[in-house]
C-alpha atoms as a PDB file:
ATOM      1  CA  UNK A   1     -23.401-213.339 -54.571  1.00  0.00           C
ATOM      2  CA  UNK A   2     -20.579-215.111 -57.263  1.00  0.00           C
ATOM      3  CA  UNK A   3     -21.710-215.760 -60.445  1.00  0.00           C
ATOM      4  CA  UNK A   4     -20.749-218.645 -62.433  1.00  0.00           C
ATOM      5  CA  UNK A   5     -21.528-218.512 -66.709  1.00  0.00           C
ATOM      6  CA  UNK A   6     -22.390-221.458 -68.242  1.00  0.00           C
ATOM      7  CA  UNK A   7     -19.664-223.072 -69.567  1.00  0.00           C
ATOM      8  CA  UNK A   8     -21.036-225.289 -72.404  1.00  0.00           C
ATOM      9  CA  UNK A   9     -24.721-225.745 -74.230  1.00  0.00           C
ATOM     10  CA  UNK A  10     -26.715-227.790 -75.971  1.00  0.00           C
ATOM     11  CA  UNK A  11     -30.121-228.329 -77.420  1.00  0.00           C
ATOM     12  CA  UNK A  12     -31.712-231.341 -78.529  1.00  0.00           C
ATOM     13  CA  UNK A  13     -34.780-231.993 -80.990  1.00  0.00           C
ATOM     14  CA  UNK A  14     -36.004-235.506 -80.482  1.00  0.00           C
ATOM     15  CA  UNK A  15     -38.245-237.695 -82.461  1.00  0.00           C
ATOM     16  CA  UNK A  16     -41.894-237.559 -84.170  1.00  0.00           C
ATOM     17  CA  UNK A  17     -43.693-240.798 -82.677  1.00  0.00           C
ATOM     18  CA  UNK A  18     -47.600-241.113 -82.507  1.00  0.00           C
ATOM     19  CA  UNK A  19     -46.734-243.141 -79.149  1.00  0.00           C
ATOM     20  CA  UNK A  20     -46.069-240.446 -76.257  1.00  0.00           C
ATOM     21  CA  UNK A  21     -43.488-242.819 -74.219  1.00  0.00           C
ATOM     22  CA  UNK A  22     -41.229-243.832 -77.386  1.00  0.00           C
ATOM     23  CA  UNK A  23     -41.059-240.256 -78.297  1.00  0.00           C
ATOM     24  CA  UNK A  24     -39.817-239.209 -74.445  1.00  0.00           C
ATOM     25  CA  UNK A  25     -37.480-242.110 -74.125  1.00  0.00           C
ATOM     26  CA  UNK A  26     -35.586-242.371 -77.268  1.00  0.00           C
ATOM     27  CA  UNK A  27     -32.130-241.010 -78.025  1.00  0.00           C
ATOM     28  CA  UNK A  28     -32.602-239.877 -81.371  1.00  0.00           C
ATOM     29  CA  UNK A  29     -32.803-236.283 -83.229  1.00  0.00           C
ATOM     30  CA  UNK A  30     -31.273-233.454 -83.972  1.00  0.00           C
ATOM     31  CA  UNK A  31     -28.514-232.067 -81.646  1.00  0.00           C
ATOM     32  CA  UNK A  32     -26.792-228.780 -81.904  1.00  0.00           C
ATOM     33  CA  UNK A  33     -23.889-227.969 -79.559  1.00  0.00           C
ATOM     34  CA  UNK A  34     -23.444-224.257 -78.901  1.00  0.00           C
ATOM     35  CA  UNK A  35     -26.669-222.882 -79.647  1.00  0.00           C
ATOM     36  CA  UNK A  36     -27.597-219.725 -80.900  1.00  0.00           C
ATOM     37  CA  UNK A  37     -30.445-217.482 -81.333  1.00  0.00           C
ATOM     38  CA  UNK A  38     -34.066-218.132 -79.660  1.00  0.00           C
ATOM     39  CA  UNK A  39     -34.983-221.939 -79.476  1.00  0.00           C
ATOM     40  CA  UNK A  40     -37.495-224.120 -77.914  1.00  0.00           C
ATOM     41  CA  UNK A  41     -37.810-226.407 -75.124  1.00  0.00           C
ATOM     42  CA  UNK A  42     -41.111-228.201 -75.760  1.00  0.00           C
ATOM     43  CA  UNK A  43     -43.453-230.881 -75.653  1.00  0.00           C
ATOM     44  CA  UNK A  44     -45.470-230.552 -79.024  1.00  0.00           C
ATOM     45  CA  UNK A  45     -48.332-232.548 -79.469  1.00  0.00           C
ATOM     46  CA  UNK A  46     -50.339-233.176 -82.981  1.00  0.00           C
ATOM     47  CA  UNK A  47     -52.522-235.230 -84.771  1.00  0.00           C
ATOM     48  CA  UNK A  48     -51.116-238.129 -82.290  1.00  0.00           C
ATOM     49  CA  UNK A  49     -47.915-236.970 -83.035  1.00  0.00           C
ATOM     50  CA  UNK A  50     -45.882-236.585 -79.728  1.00  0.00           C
ATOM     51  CA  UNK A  51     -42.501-234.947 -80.284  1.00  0.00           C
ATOM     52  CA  UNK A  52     -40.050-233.570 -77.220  1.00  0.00           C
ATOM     53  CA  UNK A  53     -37.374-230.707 -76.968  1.00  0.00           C
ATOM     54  CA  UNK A  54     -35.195-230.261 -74.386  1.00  0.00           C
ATOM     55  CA  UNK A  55     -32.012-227.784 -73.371  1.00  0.00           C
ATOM     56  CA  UNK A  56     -28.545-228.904 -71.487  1.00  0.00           C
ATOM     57  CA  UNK A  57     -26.032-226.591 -69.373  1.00  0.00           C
ATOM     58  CA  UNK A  58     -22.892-227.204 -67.908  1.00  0.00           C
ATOM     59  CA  UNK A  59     -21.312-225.047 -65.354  1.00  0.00           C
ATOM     60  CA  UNK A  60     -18.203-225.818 -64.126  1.00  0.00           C
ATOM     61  CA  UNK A  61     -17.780-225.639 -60.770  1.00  0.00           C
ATOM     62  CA  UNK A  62     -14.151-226.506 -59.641  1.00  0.00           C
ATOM     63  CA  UNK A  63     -13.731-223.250 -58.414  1.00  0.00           C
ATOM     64  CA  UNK A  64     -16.479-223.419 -55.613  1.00  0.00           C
ATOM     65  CA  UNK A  65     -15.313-223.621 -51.865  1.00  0.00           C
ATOM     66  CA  UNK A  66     -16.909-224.213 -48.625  1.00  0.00           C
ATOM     67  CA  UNK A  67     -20.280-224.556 -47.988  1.00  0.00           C
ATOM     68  CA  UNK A  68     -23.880-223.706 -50.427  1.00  0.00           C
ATOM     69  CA  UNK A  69     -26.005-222.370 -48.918  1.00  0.00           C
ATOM     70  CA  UNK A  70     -28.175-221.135 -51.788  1.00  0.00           C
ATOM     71  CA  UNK A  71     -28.580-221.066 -55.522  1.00  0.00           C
ATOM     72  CA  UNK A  72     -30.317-220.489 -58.509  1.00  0.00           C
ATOM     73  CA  UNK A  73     -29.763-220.359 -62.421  1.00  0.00           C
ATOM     74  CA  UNK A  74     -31.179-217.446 -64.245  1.00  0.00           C
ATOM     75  CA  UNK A  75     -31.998-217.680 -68.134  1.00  0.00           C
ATOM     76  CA  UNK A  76     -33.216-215.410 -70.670  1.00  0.00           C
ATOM     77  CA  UNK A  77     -36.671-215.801 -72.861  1.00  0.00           C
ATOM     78  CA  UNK A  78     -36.782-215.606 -75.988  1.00  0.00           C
ATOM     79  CA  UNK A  79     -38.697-212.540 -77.399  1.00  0.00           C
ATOM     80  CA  UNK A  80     -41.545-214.601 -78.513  1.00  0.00           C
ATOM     81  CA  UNK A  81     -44.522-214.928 -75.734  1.00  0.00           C
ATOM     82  CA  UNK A  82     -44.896-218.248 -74.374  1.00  0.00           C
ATOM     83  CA  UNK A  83     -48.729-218.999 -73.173  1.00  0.00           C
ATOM     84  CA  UNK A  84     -49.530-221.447 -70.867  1.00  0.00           C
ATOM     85  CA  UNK A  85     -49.245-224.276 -70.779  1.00  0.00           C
ATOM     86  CA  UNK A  86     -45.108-223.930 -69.770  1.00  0.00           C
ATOM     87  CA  UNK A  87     -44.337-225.062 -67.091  1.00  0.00           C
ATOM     88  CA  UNK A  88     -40.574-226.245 -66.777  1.00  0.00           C
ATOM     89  CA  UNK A  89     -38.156-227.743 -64.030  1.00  0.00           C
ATOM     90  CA  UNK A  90     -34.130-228.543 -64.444  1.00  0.00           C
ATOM     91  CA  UNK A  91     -33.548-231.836 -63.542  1.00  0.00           C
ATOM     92  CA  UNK A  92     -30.160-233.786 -63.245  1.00  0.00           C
ATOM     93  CA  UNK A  93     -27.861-234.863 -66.217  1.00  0.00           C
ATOM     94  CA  UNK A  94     -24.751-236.533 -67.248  1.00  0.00           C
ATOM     95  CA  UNK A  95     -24.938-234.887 -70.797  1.00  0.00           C
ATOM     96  CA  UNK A  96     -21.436-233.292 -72.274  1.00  0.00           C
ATOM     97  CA  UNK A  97     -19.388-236.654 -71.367  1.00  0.00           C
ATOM     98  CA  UNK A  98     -20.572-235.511 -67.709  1.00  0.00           C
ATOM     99  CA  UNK A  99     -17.509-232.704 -67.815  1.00  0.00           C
ATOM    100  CA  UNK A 100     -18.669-230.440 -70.302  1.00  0.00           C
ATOM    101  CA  UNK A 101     -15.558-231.939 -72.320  1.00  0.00           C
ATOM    102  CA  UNK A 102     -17.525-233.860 -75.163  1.00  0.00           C
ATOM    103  CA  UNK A 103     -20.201-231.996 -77.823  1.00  0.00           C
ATOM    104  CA  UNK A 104     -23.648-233.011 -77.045  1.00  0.00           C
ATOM    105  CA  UNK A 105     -25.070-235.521 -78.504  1.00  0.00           C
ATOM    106  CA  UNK A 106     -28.091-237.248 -79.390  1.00  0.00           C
ATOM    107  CA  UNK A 107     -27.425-239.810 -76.938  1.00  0.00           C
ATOM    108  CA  UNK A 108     -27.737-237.603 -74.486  1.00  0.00           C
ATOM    109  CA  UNK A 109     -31.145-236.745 -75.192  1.00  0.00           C
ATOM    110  CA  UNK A 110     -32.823-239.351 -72.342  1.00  0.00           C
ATOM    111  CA  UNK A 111     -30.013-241.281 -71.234  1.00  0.00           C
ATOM    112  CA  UNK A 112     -28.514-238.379 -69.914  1.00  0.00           C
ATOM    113  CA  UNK A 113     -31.021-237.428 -67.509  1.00  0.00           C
ATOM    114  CA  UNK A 114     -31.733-238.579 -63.811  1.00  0.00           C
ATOM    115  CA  UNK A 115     -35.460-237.683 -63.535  1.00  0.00           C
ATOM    116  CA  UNK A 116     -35.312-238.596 -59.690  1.00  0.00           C
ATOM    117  CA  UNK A 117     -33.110-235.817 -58.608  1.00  0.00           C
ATOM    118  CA  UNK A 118     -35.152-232.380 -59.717  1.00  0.00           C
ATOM    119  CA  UNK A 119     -32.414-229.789 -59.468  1.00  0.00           C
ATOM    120  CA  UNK A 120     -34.912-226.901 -59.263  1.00  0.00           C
ATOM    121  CA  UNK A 121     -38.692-226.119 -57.942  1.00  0.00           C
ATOM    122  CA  UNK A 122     -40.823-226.003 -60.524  1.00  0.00           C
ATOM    123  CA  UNK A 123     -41.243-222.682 -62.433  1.00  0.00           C
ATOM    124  CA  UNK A 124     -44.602-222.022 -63.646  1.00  0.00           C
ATOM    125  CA  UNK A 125     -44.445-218.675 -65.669  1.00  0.00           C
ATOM    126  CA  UNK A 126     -42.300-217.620 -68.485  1.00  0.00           C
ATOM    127  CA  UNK A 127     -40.958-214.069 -69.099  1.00  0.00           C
ATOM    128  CA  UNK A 128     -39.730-212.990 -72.050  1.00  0.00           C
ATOM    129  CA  UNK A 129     -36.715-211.421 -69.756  1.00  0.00           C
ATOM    130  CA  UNK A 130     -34.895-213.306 -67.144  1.00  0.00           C
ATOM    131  CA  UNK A 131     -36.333-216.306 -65.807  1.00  0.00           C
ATOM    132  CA  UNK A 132     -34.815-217.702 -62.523  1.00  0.00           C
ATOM    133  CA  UNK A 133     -34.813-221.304 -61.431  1.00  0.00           C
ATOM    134  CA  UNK A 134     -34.108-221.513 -57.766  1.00  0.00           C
ATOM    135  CA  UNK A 135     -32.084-224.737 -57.030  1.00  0.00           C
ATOM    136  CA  UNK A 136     -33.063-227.726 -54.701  1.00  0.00           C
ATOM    137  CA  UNK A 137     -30.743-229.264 -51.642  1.00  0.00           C
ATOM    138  CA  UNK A 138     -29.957-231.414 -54.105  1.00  0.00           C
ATOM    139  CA  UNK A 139     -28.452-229.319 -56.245  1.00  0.00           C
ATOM    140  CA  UNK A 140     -26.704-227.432 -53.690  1.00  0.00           C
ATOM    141  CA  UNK A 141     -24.693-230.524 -52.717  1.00  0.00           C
ATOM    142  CA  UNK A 142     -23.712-231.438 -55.958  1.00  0.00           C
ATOM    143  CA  UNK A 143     -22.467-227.379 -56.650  1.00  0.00           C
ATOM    144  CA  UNK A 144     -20.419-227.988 -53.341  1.00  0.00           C
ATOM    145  CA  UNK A 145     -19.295-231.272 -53.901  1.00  0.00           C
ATOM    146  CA  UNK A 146     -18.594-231.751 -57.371  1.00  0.00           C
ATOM    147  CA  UNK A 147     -16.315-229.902 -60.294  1.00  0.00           C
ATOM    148  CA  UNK A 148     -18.963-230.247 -62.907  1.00  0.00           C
ATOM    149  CA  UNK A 149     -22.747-229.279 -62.824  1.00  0.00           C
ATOM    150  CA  UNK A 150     -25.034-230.305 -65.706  1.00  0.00           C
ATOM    151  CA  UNK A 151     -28.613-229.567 -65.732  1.00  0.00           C
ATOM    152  CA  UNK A 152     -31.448-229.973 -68.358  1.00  0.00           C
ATOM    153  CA  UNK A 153     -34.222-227.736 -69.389  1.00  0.00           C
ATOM    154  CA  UNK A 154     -37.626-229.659 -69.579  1.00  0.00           C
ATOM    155  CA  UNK A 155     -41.005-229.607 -69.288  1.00  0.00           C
ATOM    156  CA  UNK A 156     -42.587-230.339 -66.049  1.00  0.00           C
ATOM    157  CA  UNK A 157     -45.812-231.215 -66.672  1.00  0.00           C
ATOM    158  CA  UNK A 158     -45.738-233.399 -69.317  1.00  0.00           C
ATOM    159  CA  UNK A 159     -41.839-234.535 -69.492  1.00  0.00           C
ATOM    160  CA  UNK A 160     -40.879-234.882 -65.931  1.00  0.00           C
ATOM    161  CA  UNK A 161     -44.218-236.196 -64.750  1.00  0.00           C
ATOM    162  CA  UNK A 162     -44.577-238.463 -67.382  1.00  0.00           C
ATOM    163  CA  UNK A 163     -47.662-237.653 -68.427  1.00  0.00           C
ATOM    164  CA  UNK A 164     -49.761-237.095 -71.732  1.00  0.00           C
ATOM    165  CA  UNK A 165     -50.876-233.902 -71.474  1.00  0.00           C
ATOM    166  CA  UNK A 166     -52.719-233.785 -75.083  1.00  0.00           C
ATOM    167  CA  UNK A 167     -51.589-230.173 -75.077  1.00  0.00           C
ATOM    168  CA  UNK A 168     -48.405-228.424 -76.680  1.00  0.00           C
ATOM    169  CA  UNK A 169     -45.795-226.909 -73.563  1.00  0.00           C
ATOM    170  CA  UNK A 170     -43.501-224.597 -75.511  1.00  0.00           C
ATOM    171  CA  UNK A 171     -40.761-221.931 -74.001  1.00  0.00           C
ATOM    172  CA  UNK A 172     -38.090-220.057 -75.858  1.00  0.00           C
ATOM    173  CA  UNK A 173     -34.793-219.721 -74.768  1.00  0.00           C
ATOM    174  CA  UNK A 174     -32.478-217.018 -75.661  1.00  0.00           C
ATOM    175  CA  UNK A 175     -29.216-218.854 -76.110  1.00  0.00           C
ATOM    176  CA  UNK A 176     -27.334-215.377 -77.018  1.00  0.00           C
ATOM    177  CA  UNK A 177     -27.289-214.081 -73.605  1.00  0.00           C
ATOM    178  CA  UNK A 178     -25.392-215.670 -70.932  1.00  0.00           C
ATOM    179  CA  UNK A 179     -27.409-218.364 -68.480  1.00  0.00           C
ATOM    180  CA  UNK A 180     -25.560-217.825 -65.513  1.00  0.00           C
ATOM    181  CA  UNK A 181     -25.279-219.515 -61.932  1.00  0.00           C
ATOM    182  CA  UNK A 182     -25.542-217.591 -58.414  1.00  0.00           C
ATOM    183  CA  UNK A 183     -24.500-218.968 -55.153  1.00  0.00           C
ATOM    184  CA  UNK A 184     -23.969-218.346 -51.876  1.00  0.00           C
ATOM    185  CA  UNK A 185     -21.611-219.682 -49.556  1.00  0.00           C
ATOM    186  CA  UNK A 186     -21.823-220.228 -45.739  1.00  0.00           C
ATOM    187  CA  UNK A 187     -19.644-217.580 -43.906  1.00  0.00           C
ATOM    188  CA  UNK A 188     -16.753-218.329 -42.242  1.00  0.00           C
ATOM    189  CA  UNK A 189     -14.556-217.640 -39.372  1.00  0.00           C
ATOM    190  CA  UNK A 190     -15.557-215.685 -36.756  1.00  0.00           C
ATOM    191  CA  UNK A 191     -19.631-214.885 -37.111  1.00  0.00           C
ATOM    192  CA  UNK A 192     -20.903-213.279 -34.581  1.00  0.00           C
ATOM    193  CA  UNK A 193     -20.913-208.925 -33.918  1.00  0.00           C
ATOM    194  CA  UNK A 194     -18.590-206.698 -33.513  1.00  0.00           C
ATOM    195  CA  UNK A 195     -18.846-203.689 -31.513  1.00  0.00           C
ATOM    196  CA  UNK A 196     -22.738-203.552 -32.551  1.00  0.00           C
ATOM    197  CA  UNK A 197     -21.550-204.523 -35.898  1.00  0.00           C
ATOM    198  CA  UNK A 198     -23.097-207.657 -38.083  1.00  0.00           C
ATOM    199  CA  UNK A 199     -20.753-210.099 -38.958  1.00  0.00           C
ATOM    200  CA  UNK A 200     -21.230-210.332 -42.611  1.00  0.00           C
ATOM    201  CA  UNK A 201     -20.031-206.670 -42.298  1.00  0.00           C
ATOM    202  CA  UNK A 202     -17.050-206.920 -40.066  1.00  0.00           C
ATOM    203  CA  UNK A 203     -13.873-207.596 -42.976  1.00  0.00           C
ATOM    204  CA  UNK A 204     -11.249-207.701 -40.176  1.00  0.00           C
ATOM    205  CA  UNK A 205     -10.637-206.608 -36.394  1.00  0.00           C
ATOM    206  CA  UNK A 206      -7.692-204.883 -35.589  1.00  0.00           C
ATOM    207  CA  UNK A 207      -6.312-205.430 -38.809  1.00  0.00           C
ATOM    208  CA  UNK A 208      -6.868-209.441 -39.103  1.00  0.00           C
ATOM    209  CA  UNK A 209      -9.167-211.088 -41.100  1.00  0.00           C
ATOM    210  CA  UNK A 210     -12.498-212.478 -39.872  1.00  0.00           C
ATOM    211  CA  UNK A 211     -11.652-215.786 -41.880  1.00  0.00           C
ATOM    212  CA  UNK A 212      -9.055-215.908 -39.215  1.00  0.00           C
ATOM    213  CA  UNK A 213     -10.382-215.111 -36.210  1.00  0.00           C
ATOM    214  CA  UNK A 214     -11.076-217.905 -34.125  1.00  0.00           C
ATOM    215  CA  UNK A 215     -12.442-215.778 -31.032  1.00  0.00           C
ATOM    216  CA  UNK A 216     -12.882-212.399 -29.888  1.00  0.00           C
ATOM    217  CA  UNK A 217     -11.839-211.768 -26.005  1.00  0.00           C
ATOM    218  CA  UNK A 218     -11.428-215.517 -25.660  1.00  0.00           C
ATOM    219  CA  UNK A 219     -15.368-215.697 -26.541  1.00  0.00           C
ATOM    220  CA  UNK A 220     -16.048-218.385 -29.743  1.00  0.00           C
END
């Protein structure tokens, strides 16, 4: 399976607002390109205090031929152990100038993000090790289709749904180690056995290249 590092970070603090929808909705806060160290994607709630954090990646993904067939984005906890509530999804965004190009920014804090398109399924624990997101159809298309693949970290339950939750969602992200993309692509050429042999395993018959082989015998 190829594996594709992140090419570009961000994370974003937002506001303190006592109302819950101002705080989710403006573009305001602290922004910090490049990341390092352990740091927080969250939904803290306080004393009617409402306050959200959130996490962007860009991959780029000009290199990426033929057909997706699967995917998914592994990241690394943070050392610190996250209780529930944390639930957390990666949803769509345009963040980085929408090429990974351009710093993030606090602008990119809501405006950036395309709540209808969820990019993964939900993931409801979090490990202190690798946590993988495993990536929607939607998300497959746009790896196949497009040079440049931006996703943001948020919570699910109270970010994404839109919802008050009245209770703190916290995770920590290790931003020193590598958040990295897997994929697989559709195989190609000639797919079915060989001699008894899988296709996936055959690299070439009588000395040609499956990618090249058309039929076998005259049979497709």
């Amino acid at each position: 399976m190829p594996t594709i590092n992140a090419n570009r970070t961000g994370h974003i603090v937002g506001v303190t607002n006592s109302n819950f929808s101002t705080a989710r909705t403006s573009d305001s806060g602290t922004a910090t390109d490049g990341p390092t160290g352990e740091l927080s994607v969250q939904f803290f709630v306080g004393r009617g205090a409402h306050r959200f954090t959130r996490a962007f990646i860009h991959f780029d993904t000009s290199s990426i031929t033929g057909t997706v067939t699967a995917a998914h984005i592994d990241i690394q906890g943070g050392s610190a152990t996250q209780p529930d509530p944390n639930d957390t999804i990666l949803v769509k965004s345009t963040a980085f100038g929408g090429d990974g190009g351009t710093a993030i920014s606090t602008s990119d804090m809501f405006s950036s993000l395309d709540y209808s398109t969820a990019y993964s399924t939900e993931l409801t624990t979090w490990s202190t090790s690798n946590n993988e997101y495993t990536l929607t159809s939607a998300a497959l298309s746009d790896i196949q289709n497009n040079n440049d693949f931006t996703v943001a970290v948020i919570m699910h339950d109270s970010d994404f749904q839109n919802t008050d939750t009245n209770a703190t969602e916290d995770i920590s992200i290790d931003f020193d180690t590598t958040i990295t993309l897997d994929y697989t692509l559709a195989p190609t050429g000639y797919t079915h056995k060989v001699s008894g042999v899988a296709s996936a395993n055959v690299g070439k018959v009588n000395t040609v290249a499956t990618a090249n082989i058309g039929k076998v015998n005259t049979v497709d």
